[in-house]
PDB file of N, CA and C in Angstrom:
ATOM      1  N   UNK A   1     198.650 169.625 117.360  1.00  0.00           N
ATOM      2  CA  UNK A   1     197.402 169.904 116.677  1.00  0.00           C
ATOM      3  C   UNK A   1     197.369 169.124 115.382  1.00  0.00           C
ATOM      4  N   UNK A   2     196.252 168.704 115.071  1.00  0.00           N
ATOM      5  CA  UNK A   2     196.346 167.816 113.744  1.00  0.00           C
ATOM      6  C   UNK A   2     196.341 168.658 112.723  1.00  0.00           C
ATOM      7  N   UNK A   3     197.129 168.551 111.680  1.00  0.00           N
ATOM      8  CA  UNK A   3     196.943 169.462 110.045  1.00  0.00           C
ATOM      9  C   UNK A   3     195.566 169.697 110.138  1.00  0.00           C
ATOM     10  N   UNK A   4     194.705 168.603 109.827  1.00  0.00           N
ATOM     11  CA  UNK A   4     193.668 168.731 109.504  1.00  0.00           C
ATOM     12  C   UNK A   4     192.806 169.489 109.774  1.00  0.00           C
ATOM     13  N   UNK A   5     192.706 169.716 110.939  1.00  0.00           N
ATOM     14  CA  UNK A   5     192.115 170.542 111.833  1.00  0.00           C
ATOM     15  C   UNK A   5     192.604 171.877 112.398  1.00  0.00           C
ATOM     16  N   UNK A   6     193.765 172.492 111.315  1.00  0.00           N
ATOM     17  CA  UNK A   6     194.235 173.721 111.752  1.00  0.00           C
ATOM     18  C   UNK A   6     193.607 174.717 111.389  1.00  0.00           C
ATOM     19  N   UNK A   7     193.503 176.106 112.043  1.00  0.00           N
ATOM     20  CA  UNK A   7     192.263 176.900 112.250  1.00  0.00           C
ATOM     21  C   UNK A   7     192.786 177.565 110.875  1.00  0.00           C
ATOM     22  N   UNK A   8     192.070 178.202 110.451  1.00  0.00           N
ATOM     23  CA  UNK A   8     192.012 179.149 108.994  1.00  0.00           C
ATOM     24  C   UNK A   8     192.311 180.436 109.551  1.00  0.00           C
ATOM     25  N   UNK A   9     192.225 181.155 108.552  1.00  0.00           N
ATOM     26  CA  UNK A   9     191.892 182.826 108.035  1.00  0.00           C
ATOM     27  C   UNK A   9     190.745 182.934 108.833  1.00  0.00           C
ATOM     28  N   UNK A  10     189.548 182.452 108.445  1.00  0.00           N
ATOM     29  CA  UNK A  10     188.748 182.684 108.778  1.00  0.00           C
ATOM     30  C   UNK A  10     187.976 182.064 110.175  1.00  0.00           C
ATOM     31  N   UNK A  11     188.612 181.400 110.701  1.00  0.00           N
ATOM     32  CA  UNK A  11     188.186 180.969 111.923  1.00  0.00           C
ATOM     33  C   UNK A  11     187.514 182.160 112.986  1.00  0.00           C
ATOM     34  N   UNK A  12     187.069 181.712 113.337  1.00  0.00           N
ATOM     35  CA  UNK A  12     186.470 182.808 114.941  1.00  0.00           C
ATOM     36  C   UNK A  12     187.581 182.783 115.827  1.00  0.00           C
ATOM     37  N   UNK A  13     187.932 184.393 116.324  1.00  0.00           N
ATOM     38  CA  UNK A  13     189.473 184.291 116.992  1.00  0.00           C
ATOM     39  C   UNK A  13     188.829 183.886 118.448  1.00  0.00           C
ATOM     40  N   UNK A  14     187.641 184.050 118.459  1.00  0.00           N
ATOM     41  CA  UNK A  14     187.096 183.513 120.002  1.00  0.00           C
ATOM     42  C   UNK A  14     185.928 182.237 120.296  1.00  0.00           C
ATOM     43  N   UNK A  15     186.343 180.772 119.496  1.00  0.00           N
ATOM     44  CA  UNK A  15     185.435 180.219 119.188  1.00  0.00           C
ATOM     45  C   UNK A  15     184.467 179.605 120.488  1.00  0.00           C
ATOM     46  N   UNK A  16     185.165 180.034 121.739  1.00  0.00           N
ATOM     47  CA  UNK A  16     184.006 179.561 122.850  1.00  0.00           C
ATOM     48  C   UNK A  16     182.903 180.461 123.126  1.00  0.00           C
ATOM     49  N   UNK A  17     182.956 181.867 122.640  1.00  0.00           N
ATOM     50  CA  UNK A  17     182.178 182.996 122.167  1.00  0.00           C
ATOM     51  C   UNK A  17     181.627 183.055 121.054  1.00  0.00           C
ATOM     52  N   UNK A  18     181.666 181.761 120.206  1.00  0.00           N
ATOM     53  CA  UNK A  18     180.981 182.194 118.672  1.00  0.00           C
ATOM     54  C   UNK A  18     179.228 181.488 118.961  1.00  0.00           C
ATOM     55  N   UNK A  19     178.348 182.325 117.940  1.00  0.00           N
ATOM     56  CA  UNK A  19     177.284 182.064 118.496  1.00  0.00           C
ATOM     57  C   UNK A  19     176.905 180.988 117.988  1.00  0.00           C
ATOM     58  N   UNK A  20     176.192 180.161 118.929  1.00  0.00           N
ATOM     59  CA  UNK A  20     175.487 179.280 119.290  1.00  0.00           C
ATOM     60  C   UNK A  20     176.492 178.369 119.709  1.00  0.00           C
ATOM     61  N   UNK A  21     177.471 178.476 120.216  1.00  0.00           N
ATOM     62  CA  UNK A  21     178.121 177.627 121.231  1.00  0.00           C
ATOM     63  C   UNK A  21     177.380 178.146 122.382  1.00  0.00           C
ATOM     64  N   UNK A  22     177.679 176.653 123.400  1.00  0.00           N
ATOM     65  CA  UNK A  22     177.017 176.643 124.509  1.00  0.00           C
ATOM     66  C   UNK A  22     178.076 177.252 125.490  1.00  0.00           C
ATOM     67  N   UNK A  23     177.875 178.217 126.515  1.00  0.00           N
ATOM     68  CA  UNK A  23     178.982 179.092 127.078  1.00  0.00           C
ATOM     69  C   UNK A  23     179.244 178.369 128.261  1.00  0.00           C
ATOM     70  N   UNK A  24     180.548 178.455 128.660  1.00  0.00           N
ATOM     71  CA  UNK A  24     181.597 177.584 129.439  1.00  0.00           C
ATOM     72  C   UNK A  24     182.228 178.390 130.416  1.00  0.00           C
ATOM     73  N   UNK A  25     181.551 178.508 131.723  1.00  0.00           N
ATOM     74  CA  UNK A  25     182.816 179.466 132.536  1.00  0.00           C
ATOM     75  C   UNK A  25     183.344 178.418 133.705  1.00  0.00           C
ATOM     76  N   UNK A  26     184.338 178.875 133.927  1.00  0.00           N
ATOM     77  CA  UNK A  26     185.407 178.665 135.322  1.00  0.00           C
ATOM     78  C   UNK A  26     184.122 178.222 136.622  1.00  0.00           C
ATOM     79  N   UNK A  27     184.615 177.456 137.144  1.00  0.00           N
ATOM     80  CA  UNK A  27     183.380 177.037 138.730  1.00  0.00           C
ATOM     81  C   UNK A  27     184.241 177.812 139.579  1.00  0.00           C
ATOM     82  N   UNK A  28     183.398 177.992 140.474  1.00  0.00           N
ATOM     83  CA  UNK A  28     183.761 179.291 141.748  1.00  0.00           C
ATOM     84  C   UNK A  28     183.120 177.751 142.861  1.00  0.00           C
ATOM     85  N   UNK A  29     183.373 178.328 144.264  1.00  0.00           N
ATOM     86  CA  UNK A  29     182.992 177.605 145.143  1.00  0.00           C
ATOM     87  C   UNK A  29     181.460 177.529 144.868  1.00  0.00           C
ATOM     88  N   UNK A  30     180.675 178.300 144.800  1.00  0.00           N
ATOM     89  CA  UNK A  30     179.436 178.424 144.687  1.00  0.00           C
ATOM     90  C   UNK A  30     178.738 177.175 143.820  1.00  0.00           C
ATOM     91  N   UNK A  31     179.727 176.435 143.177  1.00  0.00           N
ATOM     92  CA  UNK A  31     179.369 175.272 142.084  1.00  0.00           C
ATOM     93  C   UNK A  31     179.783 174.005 142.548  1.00  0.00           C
ATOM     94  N   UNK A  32     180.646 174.096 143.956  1.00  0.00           N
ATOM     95  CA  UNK A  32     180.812 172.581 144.439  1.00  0.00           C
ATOM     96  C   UNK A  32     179.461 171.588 144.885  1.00  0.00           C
ATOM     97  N   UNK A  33     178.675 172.616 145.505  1.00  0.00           N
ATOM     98  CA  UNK A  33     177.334 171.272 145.693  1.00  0.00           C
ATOM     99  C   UNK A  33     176.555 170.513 144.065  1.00  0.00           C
ATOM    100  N   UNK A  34     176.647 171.739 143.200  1.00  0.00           N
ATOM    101  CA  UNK A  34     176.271 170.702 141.832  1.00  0.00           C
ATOM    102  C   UNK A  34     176.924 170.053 141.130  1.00  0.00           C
ATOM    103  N   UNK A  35     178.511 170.247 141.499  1.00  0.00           N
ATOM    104  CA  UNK A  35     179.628 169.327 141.020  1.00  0.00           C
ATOM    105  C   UNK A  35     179.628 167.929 141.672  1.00  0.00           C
ATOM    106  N   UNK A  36     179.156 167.757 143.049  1.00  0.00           N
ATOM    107  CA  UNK A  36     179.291 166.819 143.844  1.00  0.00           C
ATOM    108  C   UNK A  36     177.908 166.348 143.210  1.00  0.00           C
ATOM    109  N   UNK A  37     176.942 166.941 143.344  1.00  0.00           N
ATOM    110  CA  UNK A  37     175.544 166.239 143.004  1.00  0.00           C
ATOM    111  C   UNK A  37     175.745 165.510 141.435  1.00  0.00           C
ATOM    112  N   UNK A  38     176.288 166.080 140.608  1.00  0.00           N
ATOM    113  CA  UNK A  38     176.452 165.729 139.090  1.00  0.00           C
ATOM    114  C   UNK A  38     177.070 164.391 139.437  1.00  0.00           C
ATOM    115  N   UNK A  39     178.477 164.726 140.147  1.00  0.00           N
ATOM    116  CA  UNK A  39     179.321 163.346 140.137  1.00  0.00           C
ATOM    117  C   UNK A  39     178.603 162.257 140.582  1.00  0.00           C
ATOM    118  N   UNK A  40     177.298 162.563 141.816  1.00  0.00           N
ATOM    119  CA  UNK A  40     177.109 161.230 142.841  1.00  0.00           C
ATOM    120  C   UNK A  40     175.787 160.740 141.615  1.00  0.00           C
ATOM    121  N   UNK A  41     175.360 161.855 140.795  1.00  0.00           N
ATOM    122  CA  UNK A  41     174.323 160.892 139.891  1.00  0.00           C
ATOM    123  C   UNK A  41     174.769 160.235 138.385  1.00  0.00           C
ATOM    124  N   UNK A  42     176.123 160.625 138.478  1.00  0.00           N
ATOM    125  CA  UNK A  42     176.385 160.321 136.815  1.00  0.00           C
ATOM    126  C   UNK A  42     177.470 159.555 136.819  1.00  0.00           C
ATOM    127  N   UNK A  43     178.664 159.004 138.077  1.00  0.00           N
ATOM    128  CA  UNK A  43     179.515 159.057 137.779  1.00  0.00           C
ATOM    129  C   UNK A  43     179.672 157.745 139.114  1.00  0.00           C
ATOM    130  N   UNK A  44     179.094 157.864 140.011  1.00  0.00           N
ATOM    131  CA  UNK A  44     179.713 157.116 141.629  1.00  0.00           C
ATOM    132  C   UNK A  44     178.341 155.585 141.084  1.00  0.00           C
ATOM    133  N   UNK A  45     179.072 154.329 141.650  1.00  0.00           N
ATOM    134  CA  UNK A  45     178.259 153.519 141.340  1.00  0.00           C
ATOM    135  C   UNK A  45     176.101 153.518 141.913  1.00  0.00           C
ATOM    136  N   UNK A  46     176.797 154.321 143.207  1.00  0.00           N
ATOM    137  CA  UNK A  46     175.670 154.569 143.923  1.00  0.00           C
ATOM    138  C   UNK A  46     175.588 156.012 144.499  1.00  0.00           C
ATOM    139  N   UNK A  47     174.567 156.316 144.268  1.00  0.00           N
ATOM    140  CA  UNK A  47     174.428 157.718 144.847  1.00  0.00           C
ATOM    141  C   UNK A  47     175.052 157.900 146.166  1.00  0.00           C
ATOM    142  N   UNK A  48     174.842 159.312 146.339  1.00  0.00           N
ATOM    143  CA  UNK A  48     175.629 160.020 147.561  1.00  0.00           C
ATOM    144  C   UNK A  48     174.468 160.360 148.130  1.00  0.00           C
ATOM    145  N   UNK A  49     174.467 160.366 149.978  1.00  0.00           N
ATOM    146  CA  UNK A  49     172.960 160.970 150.930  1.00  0.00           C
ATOM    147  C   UNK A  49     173.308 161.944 150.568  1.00  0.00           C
ATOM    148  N   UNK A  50     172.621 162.321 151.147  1.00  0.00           N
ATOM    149  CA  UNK A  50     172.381 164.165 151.685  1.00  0.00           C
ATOM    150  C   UNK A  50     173.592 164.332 152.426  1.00  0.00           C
ATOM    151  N   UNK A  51     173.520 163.626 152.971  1.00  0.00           N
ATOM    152  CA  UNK A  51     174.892 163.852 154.268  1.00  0.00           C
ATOM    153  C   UNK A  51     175.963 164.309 153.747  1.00  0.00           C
ATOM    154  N   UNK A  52     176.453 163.182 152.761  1.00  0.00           N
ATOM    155  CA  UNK A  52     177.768 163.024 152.458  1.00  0.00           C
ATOM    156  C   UNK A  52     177.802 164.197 151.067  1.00  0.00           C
ATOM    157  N   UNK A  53     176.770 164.423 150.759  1.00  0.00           N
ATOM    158  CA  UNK A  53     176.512 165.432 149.308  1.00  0.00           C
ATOM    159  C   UNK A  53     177.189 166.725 150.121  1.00  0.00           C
ATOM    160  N   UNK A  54     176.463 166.732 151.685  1.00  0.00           N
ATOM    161  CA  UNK A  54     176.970 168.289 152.260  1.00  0.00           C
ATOM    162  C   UNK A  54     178.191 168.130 152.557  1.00  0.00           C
ATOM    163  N   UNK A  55     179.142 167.356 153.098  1.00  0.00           N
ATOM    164  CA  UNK A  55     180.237 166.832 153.300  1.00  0.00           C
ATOM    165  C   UNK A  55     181.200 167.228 152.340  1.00  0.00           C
ATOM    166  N   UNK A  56     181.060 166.496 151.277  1.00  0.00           N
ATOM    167  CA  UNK A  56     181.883 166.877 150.577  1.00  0.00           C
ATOM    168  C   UNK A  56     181.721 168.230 149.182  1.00  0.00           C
ATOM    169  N   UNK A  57     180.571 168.846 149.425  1.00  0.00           N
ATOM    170  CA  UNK A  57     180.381 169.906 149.093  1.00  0.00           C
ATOM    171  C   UNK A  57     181.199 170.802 150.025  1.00  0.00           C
ATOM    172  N   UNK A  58     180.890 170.654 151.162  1.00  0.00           N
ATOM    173  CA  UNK A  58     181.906 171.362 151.692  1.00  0.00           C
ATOM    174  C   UNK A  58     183.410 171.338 152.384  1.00  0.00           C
ATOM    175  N   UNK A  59     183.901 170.115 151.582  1.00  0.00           N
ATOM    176  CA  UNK A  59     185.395 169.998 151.394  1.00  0.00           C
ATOM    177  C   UNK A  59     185.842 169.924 150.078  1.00  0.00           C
ATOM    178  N   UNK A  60     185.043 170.641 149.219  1.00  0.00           N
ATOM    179  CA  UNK A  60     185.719 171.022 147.216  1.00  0.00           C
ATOM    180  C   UNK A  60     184.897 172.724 147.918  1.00  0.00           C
ATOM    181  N   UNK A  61     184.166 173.188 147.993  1.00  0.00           N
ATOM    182  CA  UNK A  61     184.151 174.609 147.820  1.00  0.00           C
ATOM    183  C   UNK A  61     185.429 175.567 147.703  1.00  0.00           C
ATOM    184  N   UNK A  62     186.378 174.827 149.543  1.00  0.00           N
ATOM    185  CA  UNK A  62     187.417 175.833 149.548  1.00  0.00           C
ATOM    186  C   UNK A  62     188.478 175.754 148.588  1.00  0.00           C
ATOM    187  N   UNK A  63     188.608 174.216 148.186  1.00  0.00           N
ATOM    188  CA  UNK A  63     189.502 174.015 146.959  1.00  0.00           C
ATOM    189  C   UNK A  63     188.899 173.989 145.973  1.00  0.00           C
ATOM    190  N   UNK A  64     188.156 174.747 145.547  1.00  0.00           N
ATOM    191  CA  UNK A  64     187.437 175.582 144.207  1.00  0.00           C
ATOM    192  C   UNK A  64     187.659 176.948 144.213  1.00  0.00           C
ATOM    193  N   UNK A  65     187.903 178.093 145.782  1.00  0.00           N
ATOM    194  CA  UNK A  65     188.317 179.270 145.672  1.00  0.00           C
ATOM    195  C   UNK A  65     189.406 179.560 144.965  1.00  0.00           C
ATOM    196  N   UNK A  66     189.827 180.955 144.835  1.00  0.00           N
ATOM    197  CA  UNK A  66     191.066 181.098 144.442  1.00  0.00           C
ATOM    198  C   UNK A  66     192.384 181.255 145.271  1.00  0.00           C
ATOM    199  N   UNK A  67     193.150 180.328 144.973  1.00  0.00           N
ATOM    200  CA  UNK A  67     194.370 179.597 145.686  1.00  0.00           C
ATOM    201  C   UNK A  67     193.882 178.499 145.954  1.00  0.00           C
ATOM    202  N   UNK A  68     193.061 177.692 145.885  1.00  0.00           N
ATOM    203  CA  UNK A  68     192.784 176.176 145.936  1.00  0.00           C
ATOM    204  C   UNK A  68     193.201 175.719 145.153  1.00  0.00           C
ATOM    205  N   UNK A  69     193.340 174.114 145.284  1.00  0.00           N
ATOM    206  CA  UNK A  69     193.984 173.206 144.353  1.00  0.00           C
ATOM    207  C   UNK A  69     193.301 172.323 143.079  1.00  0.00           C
ATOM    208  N   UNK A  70     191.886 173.163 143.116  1.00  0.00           N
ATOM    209  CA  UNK A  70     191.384 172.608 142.323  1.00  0.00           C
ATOM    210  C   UNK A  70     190.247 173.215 141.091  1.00  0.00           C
ATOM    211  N   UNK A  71     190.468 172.933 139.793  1.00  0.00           N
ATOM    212  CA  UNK A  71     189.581 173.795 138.876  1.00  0.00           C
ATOM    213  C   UNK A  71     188.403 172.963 138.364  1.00  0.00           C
ATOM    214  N   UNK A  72     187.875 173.532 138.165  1.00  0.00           N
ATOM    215  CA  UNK A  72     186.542 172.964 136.920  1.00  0.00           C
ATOM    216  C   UNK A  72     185.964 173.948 135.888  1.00  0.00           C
ATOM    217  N   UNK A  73     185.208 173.486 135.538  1.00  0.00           N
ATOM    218  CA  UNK A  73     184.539 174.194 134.614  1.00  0.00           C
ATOM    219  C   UNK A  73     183.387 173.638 134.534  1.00  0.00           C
ATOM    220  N   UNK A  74     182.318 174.529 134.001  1.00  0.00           N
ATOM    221  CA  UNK A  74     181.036 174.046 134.220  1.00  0.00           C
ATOM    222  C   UNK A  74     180.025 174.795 132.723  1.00  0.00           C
ATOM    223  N   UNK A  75     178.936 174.153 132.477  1.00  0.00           N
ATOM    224  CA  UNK A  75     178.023 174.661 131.590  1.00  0.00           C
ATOM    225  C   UNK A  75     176.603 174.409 132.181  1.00  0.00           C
ATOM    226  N   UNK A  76     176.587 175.510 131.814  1.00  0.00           N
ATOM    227  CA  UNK A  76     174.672 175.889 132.669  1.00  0.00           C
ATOM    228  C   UNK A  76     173.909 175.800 131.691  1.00  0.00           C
ATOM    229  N   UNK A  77     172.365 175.079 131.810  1.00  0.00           N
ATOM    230  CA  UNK A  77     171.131 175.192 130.741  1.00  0.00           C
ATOM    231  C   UNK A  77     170.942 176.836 130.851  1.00  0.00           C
ATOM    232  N   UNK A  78     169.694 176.713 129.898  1.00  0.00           N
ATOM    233  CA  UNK A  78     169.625 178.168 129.881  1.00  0.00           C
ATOM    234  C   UNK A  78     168.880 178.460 131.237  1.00  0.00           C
ATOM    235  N   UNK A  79     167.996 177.842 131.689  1.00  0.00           N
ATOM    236  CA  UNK A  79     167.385 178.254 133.368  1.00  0.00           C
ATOM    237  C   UNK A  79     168.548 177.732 134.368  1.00  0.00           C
ATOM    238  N   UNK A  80     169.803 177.996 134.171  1.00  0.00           N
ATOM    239  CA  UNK A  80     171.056 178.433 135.184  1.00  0.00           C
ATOM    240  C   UNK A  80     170.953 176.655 135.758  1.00  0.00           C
ATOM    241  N   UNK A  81     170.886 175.341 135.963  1.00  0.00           N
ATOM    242  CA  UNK A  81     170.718 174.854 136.606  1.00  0.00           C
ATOM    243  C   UNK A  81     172.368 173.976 135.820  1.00  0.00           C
ATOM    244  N   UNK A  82     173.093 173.199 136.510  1.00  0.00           N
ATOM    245  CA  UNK A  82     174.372 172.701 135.609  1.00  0.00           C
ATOM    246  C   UNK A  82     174.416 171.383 134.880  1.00  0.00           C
ATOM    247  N   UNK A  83     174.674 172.010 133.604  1.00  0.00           N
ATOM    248  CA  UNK A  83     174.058 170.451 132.663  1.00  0.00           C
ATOM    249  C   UNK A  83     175.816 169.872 132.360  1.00  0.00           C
ATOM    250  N   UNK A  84     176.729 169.898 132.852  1.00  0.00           N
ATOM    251  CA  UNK A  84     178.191 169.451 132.328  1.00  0.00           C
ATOM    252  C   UNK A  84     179.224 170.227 132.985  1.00  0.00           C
ATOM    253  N   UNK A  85     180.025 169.422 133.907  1.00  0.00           N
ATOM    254  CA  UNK A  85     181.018 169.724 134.256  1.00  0.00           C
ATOM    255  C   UNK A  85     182.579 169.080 134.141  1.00  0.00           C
ATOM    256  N   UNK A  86     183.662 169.371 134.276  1.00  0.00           N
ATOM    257  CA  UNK A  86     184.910 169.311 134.415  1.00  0.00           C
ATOM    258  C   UNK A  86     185.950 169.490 135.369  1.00  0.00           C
ATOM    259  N   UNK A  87     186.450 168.371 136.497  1.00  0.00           N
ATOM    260  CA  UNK A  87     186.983 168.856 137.483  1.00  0.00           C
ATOM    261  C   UNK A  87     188.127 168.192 137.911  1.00  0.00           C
ATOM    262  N   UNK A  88     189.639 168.921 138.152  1.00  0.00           N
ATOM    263  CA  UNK A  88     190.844 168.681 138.455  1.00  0.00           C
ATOM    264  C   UNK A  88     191.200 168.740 139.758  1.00  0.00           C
ATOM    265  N   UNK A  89     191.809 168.230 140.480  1.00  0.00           N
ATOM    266  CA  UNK A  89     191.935 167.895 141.948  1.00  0.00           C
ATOM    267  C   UNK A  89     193.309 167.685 141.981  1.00  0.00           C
ATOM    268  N   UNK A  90     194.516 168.615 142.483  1.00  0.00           N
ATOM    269  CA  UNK A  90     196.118 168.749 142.575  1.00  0.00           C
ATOM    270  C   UNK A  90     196.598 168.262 144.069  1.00  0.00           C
ATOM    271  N   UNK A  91     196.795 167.251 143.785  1.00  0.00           N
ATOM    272  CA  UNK A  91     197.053 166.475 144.822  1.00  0.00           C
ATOM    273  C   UNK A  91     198.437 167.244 145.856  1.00  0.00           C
ATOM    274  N   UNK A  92     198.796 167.661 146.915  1.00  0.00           N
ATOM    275  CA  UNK A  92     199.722 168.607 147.609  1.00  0.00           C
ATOM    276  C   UNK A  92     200.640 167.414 148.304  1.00  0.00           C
ATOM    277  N   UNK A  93     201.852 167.293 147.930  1.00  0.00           N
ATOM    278  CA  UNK A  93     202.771 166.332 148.188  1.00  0.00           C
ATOM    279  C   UNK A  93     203.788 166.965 149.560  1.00  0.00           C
ATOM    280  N   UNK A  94     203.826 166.515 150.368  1.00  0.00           N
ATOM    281  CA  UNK A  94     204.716 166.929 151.210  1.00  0.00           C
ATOM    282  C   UNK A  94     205.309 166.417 151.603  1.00  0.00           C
TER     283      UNK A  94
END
């Protein structure tokens, strides 16, 4: 942690809860089709069909459950739709 930036006395002991931060929860399977949609518009040189959007929406859902190998995190506008995500993928070596 940098000196500089070490939390005080007075810091918020819960600063992802302090108000007017934008709130941040854990993705559940239920968030793989807008994780995939986010990635194929923000991130892949060329978009993703439909096809391949369902595809691989539905090969991150199950590794988004719990015991899957993979986390994210996500932030919703205020009309629930996902404006920012974060996602780790644990590669299983055998």
């Amino acid at each position: 942690m940098n000196a500089d930036r070490a939390p005080t006395a007075t810091a918020n002991p819960h600063p992802l809860t302090a108000p007017g931060r934008v709130p941040v929860s854990a993705a559940t399977s239920a968030d793989a089709e807008g994780i995939i949609r986010m990635r194929s518009a923000h991130v892949l040189s060329a978009p993703l069909d439909e096809e391949w959007i369902g595809r691989s929406a539905d090969e991150l859902a199950p590794r988004l459950a719990p015991g899957g190998d993979a986390r994210a995190f996500v932030v919703d506008t205020p009309d629930s739709s996902m404006a920012a995500c974060a996602l780790v993928l644990q590669r299983c070596l055998s």
